[in-house]
N, C-alpha and C. Protein backbone atom coordinates (compact mmCIF):
# COMPACT_ATOMS: atom_id res chain seq x y z
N UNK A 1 -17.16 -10.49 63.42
CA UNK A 1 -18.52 -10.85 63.06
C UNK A 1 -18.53 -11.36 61.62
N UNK A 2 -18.98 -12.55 61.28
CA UNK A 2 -18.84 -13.50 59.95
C UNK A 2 -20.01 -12.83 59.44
N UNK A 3 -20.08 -12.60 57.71
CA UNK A 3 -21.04 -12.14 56.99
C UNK A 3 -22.47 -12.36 57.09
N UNK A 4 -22.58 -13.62 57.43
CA UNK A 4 -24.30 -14.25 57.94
C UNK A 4 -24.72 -12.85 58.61
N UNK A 5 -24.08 -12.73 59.97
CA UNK A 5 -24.06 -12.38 61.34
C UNK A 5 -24.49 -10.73 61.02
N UNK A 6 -23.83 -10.00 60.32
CA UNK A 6 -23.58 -8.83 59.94
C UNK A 6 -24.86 -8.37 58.77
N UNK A 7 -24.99 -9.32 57.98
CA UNK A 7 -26.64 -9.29 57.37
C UNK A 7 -27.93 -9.23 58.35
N UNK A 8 -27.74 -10.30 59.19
CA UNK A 8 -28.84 -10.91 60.11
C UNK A 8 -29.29 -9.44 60.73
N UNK A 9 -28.04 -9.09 61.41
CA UNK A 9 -28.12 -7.51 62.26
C UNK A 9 -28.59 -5.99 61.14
N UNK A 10 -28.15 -6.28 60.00
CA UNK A 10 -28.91 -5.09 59.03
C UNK A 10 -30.47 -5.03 58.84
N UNK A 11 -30.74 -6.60 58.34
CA UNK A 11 -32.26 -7.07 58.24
C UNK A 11 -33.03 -6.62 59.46
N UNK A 12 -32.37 -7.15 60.51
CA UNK A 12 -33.46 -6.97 61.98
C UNK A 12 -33.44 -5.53 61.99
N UNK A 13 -32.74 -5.10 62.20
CA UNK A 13 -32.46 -3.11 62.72
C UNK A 13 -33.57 -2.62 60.96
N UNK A 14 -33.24 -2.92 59.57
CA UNK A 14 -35.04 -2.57 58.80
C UNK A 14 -35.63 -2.43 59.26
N UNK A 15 -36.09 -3.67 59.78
CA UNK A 15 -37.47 -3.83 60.42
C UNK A 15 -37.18 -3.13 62.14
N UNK A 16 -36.72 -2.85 62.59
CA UNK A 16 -36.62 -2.07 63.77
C UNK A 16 -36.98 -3.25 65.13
N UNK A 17 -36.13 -4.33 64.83
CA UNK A 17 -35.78 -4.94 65.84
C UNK A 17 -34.15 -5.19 66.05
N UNK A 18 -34.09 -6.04 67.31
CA UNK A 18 -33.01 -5.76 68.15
C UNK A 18 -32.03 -6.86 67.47
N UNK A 19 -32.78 -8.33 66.65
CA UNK A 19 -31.91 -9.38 66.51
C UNK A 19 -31.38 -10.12 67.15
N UNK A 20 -31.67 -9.97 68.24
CA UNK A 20 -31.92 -10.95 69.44
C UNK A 20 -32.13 -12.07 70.01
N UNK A 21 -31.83 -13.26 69.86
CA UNK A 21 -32.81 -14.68 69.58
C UNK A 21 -32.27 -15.55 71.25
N UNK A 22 -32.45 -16.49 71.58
CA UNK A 22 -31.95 -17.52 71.88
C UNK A 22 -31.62 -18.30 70.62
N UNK A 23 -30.09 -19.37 71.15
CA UNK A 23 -30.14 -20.10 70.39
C UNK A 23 -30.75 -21.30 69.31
N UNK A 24 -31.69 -21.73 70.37
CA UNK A 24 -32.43 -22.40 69.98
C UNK A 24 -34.11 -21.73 69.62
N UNK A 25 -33.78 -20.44 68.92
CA UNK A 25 -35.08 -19.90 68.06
C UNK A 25 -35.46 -20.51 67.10
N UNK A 26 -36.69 -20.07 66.66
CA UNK A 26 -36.95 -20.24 65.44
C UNK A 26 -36.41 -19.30 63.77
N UNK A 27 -36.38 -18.45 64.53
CA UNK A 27 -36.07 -17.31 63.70
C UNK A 27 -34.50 -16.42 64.34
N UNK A 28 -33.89 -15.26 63.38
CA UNK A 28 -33.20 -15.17 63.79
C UNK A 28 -33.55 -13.39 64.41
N UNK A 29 -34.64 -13.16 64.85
CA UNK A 29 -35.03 -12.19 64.84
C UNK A 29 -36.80 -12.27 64.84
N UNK A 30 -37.46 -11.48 65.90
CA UNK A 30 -38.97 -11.79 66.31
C UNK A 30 -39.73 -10.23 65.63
N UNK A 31 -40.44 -10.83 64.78
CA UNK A 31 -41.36 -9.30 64.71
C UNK A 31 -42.76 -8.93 65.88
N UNK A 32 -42.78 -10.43 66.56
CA UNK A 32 -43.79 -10.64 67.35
C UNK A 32 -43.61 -11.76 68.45
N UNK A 33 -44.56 -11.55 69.56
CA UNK A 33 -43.96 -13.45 69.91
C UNK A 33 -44.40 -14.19 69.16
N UNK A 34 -45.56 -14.01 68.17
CA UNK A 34 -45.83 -15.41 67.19
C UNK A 34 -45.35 -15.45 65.60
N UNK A 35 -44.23 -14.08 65.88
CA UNK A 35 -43.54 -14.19 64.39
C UNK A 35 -41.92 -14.07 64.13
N UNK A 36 -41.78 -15.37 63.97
CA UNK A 36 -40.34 -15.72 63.71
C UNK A 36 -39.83 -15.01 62.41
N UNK A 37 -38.88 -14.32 62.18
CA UNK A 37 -37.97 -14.02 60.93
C UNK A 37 -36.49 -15.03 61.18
N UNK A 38 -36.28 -15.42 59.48
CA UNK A 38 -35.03 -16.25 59.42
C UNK A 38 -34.61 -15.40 58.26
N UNK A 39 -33.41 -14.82 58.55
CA UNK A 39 -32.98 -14.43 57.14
C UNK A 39 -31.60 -15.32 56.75
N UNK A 40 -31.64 -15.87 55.47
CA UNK A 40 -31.10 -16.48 54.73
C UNK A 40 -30.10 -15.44 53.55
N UNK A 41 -28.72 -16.43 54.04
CA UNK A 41 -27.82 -15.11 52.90
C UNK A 41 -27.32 -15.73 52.45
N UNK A 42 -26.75 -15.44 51.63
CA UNK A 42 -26.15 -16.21 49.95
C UNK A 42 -24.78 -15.21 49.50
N UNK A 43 -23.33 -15.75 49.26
CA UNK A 43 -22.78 -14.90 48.98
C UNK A 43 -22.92 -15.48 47.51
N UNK A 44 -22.70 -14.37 46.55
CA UNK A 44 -22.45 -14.35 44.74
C UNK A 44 -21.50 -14.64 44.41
N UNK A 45 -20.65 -14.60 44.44
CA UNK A 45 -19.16 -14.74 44.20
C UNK A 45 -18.67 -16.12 44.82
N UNK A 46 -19.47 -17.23 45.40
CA UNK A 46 -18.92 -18.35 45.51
C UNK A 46 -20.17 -19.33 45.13
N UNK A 47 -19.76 -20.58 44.76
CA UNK A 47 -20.28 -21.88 44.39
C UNK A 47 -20.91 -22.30 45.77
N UNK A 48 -22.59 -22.29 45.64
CA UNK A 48 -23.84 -22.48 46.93
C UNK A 48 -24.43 -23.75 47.05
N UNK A 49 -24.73 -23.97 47.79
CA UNK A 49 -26.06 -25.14 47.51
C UNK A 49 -26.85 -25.15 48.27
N UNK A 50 -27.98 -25.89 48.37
CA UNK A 50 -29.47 -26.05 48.92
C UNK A 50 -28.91 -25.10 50.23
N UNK A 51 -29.76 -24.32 50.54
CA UNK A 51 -29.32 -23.80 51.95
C UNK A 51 -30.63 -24.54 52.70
N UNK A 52 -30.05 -24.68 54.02
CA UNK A 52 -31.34 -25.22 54.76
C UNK A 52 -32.06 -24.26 55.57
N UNK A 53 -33.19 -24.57 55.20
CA UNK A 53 -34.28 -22.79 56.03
C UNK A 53 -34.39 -23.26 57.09
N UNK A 54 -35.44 -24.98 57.63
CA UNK A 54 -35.72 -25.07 58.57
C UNK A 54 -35.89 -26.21 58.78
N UNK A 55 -35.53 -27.11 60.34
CA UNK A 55 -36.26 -28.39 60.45
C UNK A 55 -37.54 -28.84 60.10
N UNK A 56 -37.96 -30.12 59.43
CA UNK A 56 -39.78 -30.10 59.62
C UNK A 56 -39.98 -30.32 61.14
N UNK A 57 -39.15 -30.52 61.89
CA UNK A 57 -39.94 -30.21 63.49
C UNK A 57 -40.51 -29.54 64.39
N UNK A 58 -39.14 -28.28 63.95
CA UNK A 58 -39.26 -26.82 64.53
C UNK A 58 -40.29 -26.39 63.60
N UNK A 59 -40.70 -26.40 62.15
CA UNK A 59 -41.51 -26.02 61.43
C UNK A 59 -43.09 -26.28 61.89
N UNK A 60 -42.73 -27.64 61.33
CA UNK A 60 -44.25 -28.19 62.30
C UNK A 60 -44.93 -27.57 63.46
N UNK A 61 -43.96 -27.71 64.92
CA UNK A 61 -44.19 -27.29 66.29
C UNK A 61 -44.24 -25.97 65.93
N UNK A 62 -44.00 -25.06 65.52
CA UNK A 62 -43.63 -23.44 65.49
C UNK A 62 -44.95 -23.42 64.10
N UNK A 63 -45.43 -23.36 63.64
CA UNK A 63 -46.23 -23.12 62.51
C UNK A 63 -47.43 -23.68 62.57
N UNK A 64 -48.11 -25.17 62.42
CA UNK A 64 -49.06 -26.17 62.84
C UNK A 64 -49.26 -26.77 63.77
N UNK A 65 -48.70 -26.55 65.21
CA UNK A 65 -48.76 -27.19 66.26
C UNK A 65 -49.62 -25.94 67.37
N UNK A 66 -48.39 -24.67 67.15
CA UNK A 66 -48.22 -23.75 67.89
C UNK A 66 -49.34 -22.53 67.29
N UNK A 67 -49.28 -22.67 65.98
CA UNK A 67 -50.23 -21.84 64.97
C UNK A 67 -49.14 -20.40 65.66
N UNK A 68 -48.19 -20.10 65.20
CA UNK A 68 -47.47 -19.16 64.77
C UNK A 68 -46.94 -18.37 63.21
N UNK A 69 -46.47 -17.97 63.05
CA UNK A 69 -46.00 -17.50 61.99
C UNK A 69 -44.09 -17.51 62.13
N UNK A 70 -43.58 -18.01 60.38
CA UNK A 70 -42.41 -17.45 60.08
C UNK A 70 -41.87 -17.13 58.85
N UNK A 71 -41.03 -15.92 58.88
CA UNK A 71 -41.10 -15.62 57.52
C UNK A 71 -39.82 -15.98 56.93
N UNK A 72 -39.06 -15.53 56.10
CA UNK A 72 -38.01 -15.36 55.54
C UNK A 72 -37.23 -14.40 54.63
N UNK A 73 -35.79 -13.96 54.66
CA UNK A 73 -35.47 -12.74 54.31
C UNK A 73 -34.16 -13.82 53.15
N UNK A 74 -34.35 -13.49 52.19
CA UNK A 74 -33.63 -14.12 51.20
C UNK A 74 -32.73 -13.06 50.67
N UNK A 75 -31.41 -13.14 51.31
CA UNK A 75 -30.71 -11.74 50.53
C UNK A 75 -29.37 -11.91 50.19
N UNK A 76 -28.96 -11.80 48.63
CA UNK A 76 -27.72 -12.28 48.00
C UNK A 76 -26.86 -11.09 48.68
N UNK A 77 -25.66 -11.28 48.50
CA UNK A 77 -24.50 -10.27 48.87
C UNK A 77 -23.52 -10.61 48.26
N UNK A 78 -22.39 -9.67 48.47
CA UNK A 78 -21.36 -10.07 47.86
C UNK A 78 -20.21 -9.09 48.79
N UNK A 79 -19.00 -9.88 48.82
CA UNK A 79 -17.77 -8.72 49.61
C UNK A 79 -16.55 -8.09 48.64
N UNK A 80 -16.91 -6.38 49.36
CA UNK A 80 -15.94 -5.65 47.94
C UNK A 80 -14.59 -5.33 48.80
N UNK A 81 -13.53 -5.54 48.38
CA UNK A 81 -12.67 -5.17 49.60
C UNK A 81 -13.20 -5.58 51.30
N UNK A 82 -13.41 -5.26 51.95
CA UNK A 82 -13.62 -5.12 53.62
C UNK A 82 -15.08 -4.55 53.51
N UNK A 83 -15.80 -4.49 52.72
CA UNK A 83 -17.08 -4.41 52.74
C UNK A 83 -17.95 -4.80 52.17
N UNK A 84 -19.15 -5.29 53.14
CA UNK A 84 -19.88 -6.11 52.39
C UNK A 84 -21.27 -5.16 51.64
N UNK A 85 -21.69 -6.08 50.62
CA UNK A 85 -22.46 -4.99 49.71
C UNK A 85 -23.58 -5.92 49.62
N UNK A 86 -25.06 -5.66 49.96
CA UNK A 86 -25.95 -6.64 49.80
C UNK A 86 -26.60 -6.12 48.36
N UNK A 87 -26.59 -6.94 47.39
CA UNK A 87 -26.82 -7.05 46.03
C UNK A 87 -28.80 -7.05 45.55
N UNK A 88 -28.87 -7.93 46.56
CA UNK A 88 -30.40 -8.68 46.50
C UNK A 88 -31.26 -9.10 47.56
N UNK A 89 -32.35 -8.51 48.14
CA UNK A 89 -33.12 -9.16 49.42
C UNK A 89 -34.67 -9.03 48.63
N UNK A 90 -35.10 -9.97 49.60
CA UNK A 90 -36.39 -10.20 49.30
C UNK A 90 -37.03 -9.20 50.26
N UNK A 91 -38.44 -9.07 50.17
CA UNK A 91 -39.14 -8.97 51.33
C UNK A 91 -40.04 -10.07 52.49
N UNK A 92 -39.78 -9.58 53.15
CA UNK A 92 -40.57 -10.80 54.46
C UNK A 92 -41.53 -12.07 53.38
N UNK A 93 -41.05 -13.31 53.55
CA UNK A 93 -41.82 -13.55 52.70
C UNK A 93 -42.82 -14.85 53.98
N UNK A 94 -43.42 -15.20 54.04
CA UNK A 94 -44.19 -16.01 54.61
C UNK A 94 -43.97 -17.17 54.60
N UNK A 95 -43.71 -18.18 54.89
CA UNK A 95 -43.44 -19.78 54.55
C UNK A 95 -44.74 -20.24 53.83
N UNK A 96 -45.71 -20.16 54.18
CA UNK A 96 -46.69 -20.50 53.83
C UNK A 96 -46.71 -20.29 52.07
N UNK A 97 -46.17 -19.32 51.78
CA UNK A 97 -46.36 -18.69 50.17
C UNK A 97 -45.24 -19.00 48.99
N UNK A 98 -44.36 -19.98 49.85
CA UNK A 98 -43.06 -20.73 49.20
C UNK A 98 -43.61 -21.79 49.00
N UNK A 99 -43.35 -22.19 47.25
CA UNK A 99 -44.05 -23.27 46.62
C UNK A 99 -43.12 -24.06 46.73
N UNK A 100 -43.59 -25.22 46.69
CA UNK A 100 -42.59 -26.46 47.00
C UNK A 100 -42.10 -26.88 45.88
N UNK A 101 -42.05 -26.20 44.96
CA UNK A 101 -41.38 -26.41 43.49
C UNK A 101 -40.00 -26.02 43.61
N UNK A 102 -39.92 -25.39 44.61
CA UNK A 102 -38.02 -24.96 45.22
C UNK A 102 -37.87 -25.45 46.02
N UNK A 103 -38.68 -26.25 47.09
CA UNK A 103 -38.62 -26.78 48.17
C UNK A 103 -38.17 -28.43 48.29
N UNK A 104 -37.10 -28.78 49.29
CA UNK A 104 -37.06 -30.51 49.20
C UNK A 104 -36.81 -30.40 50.99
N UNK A 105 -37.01 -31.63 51.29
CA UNK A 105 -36.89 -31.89 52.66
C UNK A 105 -35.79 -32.91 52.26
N UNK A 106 -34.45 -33.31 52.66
CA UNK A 106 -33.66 -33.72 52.31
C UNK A 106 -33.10 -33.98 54.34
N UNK A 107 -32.62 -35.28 54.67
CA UNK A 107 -31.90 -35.85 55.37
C UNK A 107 -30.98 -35.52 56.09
N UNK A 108 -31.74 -34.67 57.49
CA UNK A 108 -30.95 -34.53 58.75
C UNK A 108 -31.93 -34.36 59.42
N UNK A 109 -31.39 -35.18 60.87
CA UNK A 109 -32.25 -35.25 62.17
C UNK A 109 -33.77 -35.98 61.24
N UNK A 110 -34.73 -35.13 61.60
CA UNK A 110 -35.46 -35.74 61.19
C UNK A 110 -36.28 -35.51 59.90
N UNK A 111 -35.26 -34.50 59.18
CA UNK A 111 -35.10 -33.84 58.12
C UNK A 111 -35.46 -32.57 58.25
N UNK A 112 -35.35 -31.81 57.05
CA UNK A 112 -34.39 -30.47 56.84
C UNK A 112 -35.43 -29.75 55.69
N UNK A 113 -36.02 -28.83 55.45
CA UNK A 113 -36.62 -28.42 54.50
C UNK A 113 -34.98 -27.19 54.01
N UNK A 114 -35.03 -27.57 52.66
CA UNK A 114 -33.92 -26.87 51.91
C UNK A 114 -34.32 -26.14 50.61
N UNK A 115 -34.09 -25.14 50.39
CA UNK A 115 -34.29 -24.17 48.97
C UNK A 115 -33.35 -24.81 47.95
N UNK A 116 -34.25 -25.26 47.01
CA UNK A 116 -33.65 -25.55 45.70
C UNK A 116 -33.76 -24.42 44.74
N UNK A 117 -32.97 -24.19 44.05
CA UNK A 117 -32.74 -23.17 42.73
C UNK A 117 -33.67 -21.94 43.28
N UNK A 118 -34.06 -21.26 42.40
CA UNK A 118 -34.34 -19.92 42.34
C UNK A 118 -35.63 -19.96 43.33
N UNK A 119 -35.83 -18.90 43.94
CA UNK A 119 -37.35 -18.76 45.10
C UNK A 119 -38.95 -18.21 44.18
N UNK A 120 -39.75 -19.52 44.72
CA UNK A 120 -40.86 -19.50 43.75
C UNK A 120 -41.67 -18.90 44.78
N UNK A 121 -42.86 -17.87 44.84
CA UNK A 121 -43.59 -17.19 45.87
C UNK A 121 -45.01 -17.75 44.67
N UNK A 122 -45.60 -17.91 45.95
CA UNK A 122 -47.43 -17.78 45.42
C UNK A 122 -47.96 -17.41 46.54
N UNK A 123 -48.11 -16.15 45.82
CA UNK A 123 -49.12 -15.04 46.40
C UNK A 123 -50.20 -15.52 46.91
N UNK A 124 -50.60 -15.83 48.23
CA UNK A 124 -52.15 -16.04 48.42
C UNK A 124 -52.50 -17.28 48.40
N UNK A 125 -51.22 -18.49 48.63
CA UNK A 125 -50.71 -19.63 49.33
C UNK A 125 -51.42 -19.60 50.66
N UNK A 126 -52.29 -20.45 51.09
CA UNK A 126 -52.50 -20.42 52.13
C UNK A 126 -51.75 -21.67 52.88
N UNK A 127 -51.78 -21.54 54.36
CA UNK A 127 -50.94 -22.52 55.10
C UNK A 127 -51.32 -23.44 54.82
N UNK A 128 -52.84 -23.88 54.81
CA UNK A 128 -53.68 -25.10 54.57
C UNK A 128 -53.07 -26.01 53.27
N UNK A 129 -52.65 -24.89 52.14
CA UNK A 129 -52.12 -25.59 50.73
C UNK A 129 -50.84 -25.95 51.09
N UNK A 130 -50.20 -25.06 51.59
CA UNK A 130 -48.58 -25.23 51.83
C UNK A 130 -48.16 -26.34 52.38
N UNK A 131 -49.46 -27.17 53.91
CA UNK A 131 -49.36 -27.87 54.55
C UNK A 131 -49.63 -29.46 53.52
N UNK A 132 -50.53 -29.11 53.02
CA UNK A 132 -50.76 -30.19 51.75
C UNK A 132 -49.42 -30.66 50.83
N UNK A 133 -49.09 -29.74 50.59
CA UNK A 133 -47.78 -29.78 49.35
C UNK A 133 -46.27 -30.27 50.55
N UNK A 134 -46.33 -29.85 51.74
CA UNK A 134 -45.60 -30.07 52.97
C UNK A 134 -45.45 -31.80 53.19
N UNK A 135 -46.65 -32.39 52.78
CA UNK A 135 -47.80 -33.89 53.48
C UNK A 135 -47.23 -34.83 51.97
N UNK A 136 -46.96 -34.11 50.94
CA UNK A 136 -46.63 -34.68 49.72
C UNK A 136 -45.29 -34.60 49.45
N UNK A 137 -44.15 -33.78 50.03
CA UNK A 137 -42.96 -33.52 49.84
C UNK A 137 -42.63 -34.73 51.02
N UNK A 138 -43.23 -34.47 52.47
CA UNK A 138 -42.96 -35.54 53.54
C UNK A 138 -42.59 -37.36 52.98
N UNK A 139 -43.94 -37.66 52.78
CA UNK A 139 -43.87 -38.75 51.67
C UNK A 139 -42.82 -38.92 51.44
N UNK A 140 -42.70 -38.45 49.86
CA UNK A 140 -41.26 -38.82 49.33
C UNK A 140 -40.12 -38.78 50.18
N UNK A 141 -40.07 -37.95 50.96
CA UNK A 141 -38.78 -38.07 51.69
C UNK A 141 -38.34 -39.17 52.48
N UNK A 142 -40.06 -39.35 53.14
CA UNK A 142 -40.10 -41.39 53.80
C UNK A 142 -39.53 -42.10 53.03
N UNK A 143 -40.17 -42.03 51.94
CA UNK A 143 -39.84 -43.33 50.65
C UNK A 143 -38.84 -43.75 50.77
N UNK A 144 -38.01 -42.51 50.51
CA UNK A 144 -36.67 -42.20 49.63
C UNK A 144 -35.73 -42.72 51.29
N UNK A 145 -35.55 -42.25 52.54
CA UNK A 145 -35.20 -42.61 53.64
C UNK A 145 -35.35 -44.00 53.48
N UNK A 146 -36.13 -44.37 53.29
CA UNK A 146 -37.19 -46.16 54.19
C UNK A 146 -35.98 -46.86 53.22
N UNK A 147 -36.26 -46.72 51.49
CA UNK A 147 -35.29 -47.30 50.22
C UNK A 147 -33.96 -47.30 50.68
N UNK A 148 -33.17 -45.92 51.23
CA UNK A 148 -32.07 -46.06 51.77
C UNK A 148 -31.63 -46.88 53.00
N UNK A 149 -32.04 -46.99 53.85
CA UNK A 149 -32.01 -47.85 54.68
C UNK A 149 -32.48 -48.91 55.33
N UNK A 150 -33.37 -49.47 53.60
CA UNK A 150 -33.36 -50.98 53.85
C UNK A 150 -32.01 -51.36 52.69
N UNK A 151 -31.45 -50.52 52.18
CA UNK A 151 -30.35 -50.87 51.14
C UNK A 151 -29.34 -51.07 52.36
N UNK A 152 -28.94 -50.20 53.13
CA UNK A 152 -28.04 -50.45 53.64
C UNK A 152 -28.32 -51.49 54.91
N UNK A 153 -29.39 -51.72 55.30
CA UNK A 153 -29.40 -52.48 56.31
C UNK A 153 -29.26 -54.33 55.45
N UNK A 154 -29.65 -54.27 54.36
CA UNK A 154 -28.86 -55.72 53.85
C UNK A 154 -27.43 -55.88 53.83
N UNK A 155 -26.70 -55.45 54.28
CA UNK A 155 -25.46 -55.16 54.17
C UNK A 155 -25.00 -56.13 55.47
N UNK A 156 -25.74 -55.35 56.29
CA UNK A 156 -25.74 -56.34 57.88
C UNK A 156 -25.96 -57.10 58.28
N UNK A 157 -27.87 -57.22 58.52
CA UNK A 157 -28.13 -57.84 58.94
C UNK A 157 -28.40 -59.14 58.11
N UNK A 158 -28.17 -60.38 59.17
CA UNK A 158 -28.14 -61.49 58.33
C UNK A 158 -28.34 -62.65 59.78
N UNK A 159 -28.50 -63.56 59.26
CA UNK A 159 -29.13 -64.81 60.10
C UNK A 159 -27.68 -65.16 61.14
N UNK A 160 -27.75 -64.93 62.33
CA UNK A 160 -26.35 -65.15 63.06
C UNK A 160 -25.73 -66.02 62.38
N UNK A 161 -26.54 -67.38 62.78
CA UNK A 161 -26.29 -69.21 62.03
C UNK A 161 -25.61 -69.18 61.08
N UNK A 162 -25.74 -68.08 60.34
CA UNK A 162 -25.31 -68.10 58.57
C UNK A 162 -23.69 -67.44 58.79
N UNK A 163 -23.45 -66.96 59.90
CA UNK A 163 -22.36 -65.94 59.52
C UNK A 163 -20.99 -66.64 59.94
N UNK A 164 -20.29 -66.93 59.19
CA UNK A 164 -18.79 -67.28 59.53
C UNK A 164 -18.10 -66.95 59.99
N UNK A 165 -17.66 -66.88 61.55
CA UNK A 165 -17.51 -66.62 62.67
C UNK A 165 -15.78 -66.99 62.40
C-alpha cells in the first residue's frame, strides 16, 4: 500500500468511514451521498508541486450542476524508517471556502483546478463567491489555452497552394 493510500485509509476511518469509493468518484471517501471527501497528501522531505484537487468538470457536475458538496483533507507527512508519520492535516475544509489566491486551473482534459503555494481558507466563502472567482480563474485559463494554440497552430496550418510539396 503506497503512502497516498495508507493516509487516505487513516483520514476516512477519523471520520468513521469505510474509504470506499469507485474509481471514478469524486472523493476519496463519502461522508454522505452528497458529500465527497478528497484527501490530498504531501510528503516533506521531497521537492512538490501544484497538486491537482480536481477536474473543473467533475467539479462543476458534482458541486453546481448536482448541488452536492466536497471537501478536502490537506495533510503533510513525512516517512521515518518504515513508518509513516503525518506531520500536518487540515480539517474538512469545503471547496467553496478555498480562495482562489492558491488556486489555478492549469491544462488537462478540460482542465485541472491545482493548489498553488500555501492553503488560503475564507471562512464564510460562500459557493456563490467561490463560483464567481471559479468564472474569473476559467477566463484566464481560456485566454491563456486559445494564445497557446493559436501559437502553435501557425506552425501548421498554411494555404495547401503555398506549400512545397
Amino acid at each position: 500500500m503506497d503512502a497516498y493510500e495508507k493516509i487516505e485509509a487513516i483520514i476516512a476511518e477519523k471520520y468513521e468511514r469505510d474509504g470506499k469509493t469507485t474509481r471514478k468518484a469524486v472523493g476519496d471517501f463519502m461522508m454522505s451521498d452528497n458529500h465527497a471527501v478528497n484527501v490530498k497528501s504531501n510528503n516533506v522531505e521531497k521537492q512538490n508541486y501544484s497538486p491537482n484537487l480536481i477536474s473543473i468538470k467533475k467539479m462543476h457536475e458534482w458541486v453546481f450542476e448536482e448541488k452536492k458538496d466536497i471537501s478536502f483533507v490537506f495533510v503533510d507527512y513525512k516517512v521515518v524508517g518504515d513508518k509513516l508519520e503525518i506531520v500536518a492535516e487540515t480539517p474538512l475544509t469545503p471547496i467553496e471556502t478555498i480562495s482562489w489566491d492558491c488556486l489555478s486551473i492549469e491544462a488537462q482534459g478540460y482542465g485541472v483546478i491545482q493548489k498553488i503555494g500555501g492553503l488560503i481558507v475564507i471562512e464564510g466563502q460562500t459557493k456563490c463567491e467561490f463560483y464567481k472567482g471559479f468564472l474569473k480563474e476559467y477566463g484566464r485559463f481560456r485566454d491563456k489555452e486559445n494564445r497557446k494554440h493559436e501559437k502553435f497552430s501557425r506552425k501548421f496550418i498554411k494555404d495547401p497552394e503555398t506549400i512545397d510539396w
